[in-house]
PDB file of N, CA and C in Angstrom:
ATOM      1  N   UNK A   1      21.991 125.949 117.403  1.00  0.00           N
ATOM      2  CA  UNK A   1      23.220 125.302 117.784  1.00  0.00           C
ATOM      3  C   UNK A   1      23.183 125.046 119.292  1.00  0.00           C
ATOM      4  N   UNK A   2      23.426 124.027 119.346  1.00  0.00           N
ATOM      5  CA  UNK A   2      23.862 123.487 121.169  1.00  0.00           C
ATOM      6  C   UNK A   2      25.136 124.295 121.824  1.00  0.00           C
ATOM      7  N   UNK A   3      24.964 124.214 123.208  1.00  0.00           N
ATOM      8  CA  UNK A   3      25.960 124.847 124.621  1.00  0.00           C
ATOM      9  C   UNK A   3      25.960 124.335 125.041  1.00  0.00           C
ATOM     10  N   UNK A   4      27.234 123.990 125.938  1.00  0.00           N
ATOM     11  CA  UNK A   4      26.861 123.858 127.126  1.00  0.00           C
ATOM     12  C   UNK A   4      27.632 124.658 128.202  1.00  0.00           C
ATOM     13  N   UNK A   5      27.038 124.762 129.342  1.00  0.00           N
ATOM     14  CA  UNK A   5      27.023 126.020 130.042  1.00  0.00           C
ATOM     15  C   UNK A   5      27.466 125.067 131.317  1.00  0.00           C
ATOM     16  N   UNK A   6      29.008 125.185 131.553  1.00  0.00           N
ATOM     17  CA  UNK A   6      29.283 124.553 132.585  1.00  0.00           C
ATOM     18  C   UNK A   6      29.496 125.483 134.038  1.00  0.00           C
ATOM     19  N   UNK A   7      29.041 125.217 135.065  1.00  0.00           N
ATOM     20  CA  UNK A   7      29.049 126.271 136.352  1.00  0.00           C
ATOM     21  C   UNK A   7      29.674 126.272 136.814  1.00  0.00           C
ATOM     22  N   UNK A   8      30.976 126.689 137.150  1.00  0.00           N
ATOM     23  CA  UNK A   8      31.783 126.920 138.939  1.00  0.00           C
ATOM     24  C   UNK A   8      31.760 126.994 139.487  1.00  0.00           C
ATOM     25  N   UNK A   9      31.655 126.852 140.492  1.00  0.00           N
ATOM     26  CA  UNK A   9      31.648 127.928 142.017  1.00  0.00           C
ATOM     27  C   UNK A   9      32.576 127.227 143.149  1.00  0.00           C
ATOM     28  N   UNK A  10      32.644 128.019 143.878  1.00  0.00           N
ATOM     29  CA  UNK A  10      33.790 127.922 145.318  1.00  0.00           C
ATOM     30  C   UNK A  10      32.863 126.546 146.218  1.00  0.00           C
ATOM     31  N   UNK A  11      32.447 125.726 145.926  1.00  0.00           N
ATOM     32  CA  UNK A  11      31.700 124.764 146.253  1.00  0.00           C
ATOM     33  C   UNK A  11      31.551 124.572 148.144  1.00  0.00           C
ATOM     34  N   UNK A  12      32.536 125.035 148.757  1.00  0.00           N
ATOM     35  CA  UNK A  12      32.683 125.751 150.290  1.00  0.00           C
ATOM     36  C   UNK A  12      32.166 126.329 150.421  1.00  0.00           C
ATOM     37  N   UNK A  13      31.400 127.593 149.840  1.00  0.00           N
ATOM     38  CA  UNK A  13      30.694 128.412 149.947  1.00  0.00           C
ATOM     39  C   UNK A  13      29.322 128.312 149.862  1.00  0.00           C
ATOM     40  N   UNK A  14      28.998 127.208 148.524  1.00  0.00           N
ATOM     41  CA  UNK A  14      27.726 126.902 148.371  1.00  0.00           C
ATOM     42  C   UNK A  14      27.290 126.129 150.029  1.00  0.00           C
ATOM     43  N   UNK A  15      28.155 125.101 149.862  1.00  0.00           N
ATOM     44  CA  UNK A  15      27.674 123.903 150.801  1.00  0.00           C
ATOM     45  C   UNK A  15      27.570 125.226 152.644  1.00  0.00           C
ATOM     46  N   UNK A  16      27.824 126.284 152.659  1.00  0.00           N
ATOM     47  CA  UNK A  16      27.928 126.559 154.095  1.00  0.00           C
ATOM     48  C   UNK A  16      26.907 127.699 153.946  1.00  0.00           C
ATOM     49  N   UNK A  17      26.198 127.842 153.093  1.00  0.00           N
ATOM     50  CA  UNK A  17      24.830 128.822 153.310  1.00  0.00           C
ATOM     51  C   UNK A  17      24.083 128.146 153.973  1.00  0.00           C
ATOM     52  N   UNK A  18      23.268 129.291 154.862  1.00  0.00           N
ATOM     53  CA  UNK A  18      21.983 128.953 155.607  1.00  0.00           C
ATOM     54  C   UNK A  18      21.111 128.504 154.595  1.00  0.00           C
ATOM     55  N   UNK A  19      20.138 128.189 155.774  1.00  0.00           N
ATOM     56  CA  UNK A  19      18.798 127.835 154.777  1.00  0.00           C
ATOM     57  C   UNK A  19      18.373 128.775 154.191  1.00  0.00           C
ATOM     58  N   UNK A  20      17.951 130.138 154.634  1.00  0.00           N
ATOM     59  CA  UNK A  20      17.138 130.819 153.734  1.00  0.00           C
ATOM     60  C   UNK A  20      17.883 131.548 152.604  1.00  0.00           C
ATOM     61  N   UNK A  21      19.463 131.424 153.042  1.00  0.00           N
ATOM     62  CA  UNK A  21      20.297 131.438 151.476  1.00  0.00           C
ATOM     63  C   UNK A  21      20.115 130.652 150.765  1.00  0.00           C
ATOM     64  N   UNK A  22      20.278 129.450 150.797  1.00  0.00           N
ATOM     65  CA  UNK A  22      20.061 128.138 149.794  1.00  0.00           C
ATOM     66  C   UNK A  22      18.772 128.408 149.516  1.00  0.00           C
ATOM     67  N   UNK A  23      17.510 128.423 150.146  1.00  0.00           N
ATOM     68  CA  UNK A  23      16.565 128.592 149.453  1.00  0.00           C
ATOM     69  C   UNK A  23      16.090 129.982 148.368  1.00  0.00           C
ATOM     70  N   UNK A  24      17.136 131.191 148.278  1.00  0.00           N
ATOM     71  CA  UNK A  24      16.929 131.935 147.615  1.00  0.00           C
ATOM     72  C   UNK A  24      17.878 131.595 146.466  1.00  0.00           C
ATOM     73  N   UNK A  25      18.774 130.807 146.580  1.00  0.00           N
ATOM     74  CA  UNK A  25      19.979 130.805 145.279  1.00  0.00           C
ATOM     75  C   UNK A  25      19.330 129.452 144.894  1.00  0.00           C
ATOM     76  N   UNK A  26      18.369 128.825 145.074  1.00  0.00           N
ATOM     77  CA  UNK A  26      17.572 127.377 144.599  1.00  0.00           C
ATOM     78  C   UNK A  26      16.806 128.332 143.616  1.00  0.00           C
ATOM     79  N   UNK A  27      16.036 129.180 144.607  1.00  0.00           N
ATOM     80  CA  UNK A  27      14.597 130.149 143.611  1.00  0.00           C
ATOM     81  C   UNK A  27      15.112 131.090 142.542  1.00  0.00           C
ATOM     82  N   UNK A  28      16.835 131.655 142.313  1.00  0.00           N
ATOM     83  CA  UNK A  28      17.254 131.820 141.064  1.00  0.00           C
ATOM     84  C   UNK A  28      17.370 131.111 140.134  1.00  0.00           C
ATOM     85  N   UNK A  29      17.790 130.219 140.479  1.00  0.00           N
ATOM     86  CA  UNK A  29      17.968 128.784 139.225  1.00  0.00           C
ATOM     87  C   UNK A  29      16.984 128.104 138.998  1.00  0.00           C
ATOM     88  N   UNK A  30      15.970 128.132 139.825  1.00  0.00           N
ATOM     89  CA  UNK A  30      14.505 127.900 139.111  1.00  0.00           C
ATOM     90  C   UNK A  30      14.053 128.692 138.507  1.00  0.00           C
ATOM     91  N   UNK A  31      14.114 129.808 138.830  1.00  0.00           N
ATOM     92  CA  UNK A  31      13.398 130.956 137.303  1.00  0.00           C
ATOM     93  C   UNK A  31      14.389 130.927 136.287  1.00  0.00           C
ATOM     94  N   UNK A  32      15.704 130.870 136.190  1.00  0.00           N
ATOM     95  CA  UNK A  32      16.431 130.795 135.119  1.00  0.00           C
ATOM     96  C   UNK A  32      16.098 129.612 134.344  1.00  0.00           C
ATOM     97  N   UNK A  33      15.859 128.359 134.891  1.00  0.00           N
ATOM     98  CA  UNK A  33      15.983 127.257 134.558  1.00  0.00           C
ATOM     99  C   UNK A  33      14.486 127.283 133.588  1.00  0.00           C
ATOM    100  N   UNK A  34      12.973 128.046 134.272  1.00  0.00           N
ATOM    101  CA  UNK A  34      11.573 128.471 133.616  1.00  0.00           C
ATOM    102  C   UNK A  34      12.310 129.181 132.254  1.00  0.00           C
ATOM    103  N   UNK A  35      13.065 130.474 132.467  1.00  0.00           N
ATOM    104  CA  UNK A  35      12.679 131.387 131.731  1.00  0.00           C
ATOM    105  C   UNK A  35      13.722 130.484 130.514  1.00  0.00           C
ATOM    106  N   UNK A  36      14.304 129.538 130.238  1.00  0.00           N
ATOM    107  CA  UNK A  36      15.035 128.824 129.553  1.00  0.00           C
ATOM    108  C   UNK A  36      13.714 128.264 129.194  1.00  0.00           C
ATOM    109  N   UNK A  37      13.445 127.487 129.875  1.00  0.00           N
ATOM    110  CA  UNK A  37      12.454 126.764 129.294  1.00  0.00           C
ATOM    111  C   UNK A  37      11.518 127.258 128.377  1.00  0.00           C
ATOM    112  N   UNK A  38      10.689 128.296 128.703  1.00  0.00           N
ATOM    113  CA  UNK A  38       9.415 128.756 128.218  1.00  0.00           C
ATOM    114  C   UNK A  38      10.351 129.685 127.019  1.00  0.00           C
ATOM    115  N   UNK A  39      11.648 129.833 127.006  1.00  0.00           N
ATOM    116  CA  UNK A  39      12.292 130.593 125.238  1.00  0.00           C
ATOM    117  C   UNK A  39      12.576 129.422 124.326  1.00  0.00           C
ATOM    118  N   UNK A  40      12.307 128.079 125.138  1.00  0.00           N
ATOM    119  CA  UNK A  40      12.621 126.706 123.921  1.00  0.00           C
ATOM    120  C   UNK A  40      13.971 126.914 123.847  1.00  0.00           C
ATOM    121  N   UNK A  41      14.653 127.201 124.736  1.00  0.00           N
ATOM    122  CA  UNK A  41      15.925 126.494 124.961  1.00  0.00           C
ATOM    123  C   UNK A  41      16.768 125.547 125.285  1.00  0.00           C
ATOM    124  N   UNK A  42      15.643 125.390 126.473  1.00  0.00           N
ATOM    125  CA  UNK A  42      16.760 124.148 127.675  1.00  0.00           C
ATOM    126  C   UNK A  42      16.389 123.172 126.813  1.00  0.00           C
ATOM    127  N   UNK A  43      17.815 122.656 126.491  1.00  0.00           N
ATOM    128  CA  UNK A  43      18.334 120.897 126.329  1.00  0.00           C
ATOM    129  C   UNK A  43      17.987 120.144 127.919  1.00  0.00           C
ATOM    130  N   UNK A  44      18.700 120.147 128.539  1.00  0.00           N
ATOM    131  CA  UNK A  44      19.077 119.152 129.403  1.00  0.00           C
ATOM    132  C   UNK A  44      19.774 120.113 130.607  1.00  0.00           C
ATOM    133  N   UNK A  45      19.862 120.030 131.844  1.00  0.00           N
ATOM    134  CA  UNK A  45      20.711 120.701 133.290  1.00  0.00           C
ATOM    135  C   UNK A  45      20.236 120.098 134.132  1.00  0.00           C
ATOM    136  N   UNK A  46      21.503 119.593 135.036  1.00  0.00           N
ATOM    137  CA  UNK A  46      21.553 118.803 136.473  1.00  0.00           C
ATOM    138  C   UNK A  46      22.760 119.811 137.237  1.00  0.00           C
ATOM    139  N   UNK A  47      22.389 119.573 138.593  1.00  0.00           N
ATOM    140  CA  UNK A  47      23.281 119.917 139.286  1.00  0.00           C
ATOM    141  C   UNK A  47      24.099 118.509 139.771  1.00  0.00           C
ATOM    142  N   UNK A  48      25.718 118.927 140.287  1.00  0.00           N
ATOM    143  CA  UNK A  48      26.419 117.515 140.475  1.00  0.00           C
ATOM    144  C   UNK A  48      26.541 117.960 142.099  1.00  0.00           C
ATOM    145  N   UNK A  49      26.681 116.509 141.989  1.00  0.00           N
ATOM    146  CA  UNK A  49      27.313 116.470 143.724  1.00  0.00           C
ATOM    147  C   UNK A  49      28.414 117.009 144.034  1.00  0.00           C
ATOM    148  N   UNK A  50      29.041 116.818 145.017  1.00  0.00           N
ATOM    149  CA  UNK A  50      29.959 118.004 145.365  1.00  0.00           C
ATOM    150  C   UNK A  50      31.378 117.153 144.754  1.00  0.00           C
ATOM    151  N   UNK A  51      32.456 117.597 144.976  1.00  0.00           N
ATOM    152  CA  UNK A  51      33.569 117.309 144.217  1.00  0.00           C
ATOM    153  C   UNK A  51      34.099 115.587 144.960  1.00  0.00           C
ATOM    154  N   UNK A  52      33.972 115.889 146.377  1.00  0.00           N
ATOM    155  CA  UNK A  52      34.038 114.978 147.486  1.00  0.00           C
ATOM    156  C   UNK A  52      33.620 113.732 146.688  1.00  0.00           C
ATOM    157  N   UNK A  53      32.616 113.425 146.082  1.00  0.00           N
ATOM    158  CA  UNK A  53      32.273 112.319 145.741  1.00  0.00           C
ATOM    159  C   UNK A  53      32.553 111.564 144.246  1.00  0.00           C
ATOM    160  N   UNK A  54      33.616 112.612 143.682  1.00  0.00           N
ATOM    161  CA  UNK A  54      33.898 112.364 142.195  1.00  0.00           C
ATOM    162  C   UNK A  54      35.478 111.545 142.295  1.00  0.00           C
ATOM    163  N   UNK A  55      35.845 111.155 141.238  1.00  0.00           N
ATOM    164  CA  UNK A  55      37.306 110.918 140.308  1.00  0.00           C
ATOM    165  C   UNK A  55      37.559 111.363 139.540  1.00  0.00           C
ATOM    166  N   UNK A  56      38.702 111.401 139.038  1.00  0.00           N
ATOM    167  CA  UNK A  56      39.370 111.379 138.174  1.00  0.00           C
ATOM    168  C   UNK A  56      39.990 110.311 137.078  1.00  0.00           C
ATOM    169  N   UNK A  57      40.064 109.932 136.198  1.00  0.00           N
ATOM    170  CA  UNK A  57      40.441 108.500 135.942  1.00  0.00           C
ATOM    171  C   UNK A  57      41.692 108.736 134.505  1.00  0.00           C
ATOM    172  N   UNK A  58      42.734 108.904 135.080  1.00  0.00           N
ATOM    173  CA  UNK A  58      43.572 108.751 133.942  1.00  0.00           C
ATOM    174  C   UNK A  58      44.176 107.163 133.181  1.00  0.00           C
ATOM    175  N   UNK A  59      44.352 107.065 132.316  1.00  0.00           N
ATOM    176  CA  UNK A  59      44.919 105.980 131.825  1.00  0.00           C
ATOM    177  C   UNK A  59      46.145 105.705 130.874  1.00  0.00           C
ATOM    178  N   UNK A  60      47.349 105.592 131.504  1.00  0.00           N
ATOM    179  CA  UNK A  60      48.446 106.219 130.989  1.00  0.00           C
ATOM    180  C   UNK A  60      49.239 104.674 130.418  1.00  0.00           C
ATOM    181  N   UNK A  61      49.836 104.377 129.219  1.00  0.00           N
ATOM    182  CA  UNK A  61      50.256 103.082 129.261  1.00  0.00           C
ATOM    183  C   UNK A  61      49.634 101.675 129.784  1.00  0.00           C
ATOM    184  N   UNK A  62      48.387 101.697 129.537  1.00  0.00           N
ATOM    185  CA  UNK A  62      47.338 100.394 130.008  1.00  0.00           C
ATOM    186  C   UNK A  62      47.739 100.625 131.665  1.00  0.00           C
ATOM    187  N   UNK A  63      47.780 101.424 132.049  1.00  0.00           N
ATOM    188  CA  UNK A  63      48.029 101.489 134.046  1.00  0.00           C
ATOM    189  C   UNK A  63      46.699 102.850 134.438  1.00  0.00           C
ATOM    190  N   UNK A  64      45.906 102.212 134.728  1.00  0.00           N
ATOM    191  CA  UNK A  64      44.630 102.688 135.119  1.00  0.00           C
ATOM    192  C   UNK A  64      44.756 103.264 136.741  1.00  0.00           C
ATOM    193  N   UNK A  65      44.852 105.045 136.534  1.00  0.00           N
ATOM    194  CA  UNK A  65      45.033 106.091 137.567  1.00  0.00           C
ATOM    195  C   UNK A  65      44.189 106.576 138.147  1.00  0.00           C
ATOM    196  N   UNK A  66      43.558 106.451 139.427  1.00  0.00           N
ATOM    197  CA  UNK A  66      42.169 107.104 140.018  1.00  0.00           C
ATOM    198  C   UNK A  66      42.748 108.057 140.889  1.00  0.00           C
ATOM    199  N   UNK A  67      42.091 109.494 140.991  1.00  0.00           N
ATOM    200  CA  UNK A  67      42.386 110.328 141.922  1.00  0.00           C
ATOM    201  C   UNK A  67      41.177 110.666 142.710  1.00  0.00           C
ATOM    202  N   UNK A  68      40.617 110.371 143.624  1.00  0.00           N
ATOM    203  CA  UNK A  68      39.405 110.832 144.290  1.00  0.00           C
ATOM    204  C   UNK A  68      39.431 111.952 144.567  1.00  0.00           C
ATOM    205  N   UNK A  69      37.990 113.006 144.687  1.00  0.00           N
ATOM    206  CA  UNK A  69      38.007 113.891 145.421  1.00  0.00           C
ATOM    207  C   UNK A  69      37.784 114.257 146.633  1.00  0.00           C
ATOM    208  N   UNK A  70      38.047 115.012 147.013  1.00  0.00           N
ATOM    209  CA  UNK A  70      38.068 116.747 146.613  1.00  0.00           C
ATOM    210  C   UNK A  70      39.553 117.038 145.245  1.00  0.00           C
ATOM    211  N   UNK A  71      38.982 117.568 144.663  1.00  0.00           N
ATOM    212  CA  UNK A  71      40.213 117.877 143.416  1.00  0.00           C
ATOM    213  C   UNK A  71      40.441 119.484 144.042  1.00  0.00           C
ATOM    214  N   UNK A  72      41.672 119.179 145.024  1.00  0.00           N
ATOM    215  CA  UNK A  72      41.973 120.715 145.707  1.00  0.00           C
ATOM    216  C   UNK A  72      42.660 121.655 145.015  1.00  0.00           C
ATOM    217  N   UNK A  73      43.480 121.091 143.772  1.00  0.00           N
ATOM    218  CA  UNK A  73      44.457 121.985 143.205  1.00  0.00           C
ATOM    219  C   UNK A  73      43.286 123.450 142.686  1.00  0.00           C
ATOM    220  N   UNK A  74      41.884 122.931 142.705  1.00  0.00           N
ATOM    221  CA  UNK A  74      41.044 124.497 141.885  1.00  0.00           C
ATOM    222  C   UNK A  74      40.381 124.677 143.508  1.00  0.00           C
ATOM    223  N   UNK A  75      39.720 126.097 143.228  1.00  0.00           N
ATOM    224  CA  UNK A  75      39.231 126.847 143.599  1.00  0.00           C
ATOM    225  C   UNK A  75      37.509 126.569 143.884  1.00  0.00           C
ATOM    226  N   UNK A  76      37.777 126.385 142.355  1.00  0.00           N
ATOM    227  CA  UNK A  76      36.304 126.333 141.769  1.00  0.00           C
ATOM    228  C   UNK A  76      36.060 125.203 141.301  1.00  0.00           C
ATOM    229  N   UNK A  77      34.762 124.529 141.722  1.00  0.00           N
ATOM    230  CA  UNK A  77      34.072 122.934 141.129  1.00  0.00           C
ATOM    231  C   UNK A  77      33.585 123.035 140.012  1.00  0.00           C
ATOM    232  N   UNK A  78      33.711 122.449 139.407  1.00  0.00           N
ATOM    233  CA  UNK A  78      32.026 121.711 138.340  1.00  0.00           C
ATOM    234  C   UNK A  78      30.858 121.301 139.151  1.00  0.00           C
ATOM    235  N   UNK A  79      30.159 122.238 139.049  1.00  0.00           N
ATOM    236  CA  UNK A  79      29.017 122.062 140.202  1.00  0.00           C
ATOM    237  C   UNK A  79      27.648 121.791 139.360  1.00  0.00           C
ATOM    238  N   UNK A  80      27.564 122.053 138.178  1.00  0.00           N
ATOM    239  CA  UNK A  80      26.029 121.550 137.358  1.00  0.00           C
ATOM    240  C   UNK A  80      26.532 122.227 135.867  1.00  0.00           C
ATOM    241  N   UNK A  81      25.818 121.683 135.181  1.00  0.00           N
ATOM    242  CA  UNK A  81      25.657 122.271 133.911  1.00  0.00           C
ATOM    243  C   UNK A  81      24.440 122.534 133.185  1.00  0.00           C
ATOM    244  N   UNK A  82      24.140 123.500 131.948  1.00  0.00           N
ATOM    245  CA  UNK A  82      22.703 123.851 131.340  1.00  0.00           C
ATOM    246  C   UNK A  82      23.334 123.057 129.773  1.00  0.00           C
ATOM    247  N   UNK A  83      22.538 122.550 129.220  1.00  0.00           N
ATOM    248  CA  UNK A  83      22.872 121.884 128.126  1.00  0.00           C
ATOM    249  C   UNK A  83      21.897 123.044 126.751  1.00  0.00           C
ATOM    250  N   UNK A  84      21.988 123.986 126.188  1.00  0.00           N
ATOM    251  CA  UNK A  84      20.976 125.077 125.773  1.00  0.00           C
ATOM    252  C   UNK A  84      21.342 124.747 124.165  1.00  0.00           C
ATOM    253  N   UNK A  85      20.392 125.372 123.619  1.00  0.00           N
ATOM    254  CA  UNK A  85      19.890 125.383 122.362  1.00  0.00           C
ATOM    255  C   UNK A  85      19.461 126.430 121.708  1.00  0.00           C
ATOM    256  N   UNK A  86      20.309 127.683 120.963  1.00  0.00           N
ATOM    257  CA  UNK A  86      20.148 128.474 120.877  1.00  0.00           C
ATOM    258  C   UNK A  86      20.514 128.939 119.373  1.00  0.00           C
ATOM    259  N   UNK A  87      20.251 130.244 118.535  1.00  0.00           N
ATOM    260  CA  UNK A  87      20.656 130.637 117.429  1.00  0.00           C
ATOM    261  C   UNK A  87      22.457 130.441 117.092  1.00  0.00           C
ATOM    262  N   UNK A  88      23.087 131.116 118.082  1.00  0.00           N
ATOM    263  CA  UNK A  88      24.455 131.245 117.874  1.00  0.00           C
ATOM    264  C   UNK A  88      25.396 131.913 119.248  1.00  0.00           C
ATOM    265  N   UNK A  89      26.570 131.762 119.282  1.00  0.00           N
ATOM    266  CA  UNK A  89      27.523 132.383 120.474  1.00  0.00           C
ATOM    267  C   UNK A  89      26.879 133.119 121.410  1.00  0.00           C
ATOM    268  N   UNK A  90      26.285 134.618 120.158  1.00  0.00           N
ATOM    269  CA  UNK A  90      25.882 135.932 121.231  1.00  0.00           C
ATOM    270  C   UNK A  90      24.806 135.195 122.276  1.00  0.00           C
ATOM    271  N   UNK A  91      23.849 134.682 121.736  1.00  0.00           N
ATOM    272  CA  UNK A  91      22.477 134.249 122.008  1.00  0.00           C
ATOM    273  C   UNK A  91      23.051 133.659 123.516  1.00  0.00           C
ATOM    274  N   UNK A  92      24.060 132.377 123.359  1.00  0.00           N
ATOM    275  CA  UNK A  92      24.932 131.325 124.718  1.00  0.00           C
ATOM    276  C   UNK A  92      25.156 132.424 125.318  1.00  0.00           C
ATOM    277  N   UNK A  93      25.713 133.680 125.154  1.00  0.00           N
ATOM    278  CA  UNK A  93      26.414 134.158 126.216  1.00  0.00           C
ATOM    279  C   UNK A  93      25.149 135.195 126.871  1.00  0.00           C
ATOM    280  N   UNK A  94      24.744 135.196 126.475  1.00  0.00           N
ATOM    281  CA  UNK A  94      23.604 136.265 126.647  1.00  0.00           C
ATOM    282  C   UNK A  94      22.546 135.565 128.040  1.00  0.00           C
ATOM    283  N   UNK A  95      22.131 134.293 127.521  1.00  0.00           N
ATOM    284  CA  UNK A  95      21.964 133.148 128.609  1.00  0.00           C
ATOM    285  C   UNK A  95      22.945 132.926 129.932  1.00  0.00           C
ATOM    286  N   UNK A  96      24.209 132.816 129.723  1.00  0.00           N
ATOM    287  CA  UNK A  96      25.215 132.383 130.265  1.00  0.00           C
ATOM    288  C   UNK A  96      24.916 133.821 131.589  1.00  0.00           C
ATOM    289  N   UNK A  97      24.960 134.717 130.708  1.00  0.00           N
ATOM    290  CA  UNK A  97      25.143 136.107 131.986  1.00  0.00           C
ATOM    291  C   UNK A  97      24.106 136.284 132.847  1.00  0.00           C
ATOM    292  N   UNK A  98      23.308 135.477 132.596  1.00  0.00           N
ATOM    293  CA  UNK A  98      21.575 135.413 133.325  1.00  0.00           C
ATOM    294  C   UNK A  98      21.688 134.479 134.338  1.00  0.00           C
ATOM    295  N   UNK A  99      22.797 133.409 134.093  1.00  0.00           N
ATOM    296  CA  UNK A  99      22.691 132.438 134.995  1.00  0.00           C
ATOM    297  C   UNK A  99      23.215 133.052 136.382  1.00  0.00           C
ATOM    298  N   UNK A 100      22.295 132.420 137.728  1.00  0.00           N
ATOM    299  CA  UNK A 100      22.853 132.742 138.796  1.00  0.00           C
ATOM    300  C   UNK A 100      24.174 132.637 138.908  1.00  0.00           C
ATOM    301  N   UNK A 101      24.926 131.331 138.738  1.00  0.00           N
ATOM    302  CA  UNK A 101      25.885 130.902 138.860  1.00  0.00           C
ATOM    303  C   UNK A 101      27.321 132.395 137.938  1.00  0.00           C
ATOM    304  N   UNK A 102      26.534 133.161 136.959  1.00  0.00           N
ATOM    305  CA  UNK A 102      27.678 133.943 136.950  1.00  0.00           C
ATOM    306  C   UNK A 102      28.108 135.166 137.438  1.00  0.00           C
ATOM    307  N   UNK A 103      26.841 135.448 139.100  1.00  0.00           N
ATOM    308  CA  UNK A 103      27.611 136.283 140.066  1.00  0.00           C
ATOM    309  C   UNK A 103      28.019 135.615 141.013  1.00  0.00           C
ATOM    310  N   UNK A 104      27.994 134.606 141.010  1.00  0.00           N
ATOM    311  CA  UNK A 104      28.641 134.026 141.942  1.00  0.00           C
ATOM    312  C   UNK A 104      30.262 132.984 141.787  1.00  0.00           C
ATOM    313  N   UNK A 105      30.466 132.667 140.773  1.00  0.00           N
ATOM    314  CA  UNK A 105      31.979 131.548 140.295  1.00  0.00           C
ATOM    315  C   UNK A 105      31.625 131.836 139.000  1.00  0.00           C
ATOM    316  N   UNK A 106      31.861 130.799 137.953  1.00  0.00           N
ATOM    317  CA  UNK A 106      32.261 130.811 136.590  1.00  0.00           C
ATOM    318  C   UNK A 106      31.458 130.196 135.854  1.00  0.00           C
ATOM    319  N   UNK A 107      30.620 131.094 134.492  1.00  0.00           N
ATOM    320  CA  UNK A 107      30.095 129.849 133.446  1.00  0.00           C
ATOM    321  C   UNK A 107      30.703 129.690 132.515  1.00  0.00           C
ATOM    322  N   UNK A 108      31.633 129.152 131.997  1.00  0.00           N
ATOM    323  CA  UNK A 108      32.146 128.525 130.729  1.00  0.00           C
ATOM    324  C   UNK A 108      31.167 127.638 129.454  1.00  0.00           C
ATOM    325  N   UNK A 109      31.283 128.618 128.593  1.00  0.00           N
ATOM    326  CA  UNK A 109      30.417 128.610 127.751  1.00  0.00           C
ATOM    327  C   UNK A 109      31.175 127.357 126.333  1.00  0.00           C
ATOM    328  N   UNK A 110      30.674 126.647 126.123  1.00  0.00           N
ATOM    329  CA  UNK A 110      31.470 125.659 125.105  1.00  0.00           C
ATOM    330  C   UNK A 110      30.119 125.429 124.017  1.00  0.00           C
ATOM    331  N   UNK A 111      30.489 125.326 122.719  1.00  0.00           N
ATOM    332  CA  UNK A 111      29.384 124.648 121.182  1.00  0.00           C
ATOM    333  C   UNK A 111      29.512 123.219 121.827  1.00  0.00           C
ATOM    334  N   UNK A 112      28.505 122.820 121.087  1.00  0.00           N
ATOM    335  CA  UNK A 112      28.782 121.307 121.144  1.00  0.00           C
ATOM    336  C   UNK A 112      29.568 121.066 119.801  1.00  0.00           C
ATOM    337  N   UNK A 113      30.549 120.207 120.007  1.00  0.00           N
ATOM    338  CA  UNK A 113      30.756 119.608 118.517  1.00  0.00           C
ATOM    339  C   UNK A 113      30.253 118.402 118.111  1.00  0.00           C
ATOM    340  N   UNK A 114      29.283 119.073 116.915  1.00  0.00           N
ATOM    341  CA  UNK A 114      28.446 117.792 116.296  1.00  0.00           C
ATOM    342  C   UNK A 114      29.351 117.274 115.081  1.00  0.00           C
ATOM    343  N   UNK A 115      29.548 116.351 115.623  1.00  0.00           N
ATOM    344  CA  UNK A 115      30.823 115.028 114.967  1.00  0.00           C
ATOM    345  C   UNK A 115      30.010 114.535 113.477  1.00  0.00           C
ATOM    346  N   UNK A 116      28.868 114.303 113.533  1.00  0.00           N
ATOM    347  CA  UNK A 116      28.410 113.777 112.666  1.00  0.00           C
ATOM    348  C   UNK A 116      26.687 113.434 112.933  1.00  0.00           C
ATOM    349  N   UNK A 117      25.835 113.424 111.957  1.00  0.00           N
ATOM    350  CA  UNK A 117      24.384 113.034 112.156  1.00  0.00           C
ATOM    351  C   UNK A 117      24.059 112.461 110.889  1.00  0.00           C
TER     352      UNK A 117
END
């Protein structure tokens, strides 16, 4: 069954590490990202740009609503996601707790819903 493993974090925090922080919280998510790989898990994971460069796009009564970011009302961004492939729940969360990203902000763990094949 598919996950996906969406990341949080305080995105202020990411963006204001030194270098040799960023380069050690890069070299976690590359071995997480291996050790996914080499269990025949990983679907698909990108990291996103920062919030700064996103929208929002509501569409309420044919009147088309854009909110640019920074989306300040959270804390925490959508900063990347792992797209995984695994037996069942335990298996996602079990992954999920490995990810760097969950000592540092939030992984929200979601099934995919397969609509139809």
């Amino acid at each position: 069954m598919q996950y996906m493993l969406a990341l949080y974090e305080d995105e202020n925090v990411f963006m204001n590490l030194n270098e040799a922080e960023m380069g050690e919280l890069m070299g976690a998510y590359n071995a997480y990202t291996t050790s996914l790989q080499e269990a025949g898990a990983f679907v698909a994971g990108e990291p996103l740009e920062p919030s700064a460069t996103g929208a929002i796009i509501r569409n309420h009564n044919n009147t088309m609503q854009v909110q640019d970011g920074p989306f300040v009302e959270a804390k925490e961004h959508l900063g990347g996601f792992y797209l995984i492939d695994v037996p069942d729940l335990d298996a996602a969360l079990d992954w999920a707790a490995q990810c760097p990203c969950a000592s540092t902000g939030t992984v929200e763990v979601r099934p995919i819903w397969n609509i139809g094949d």
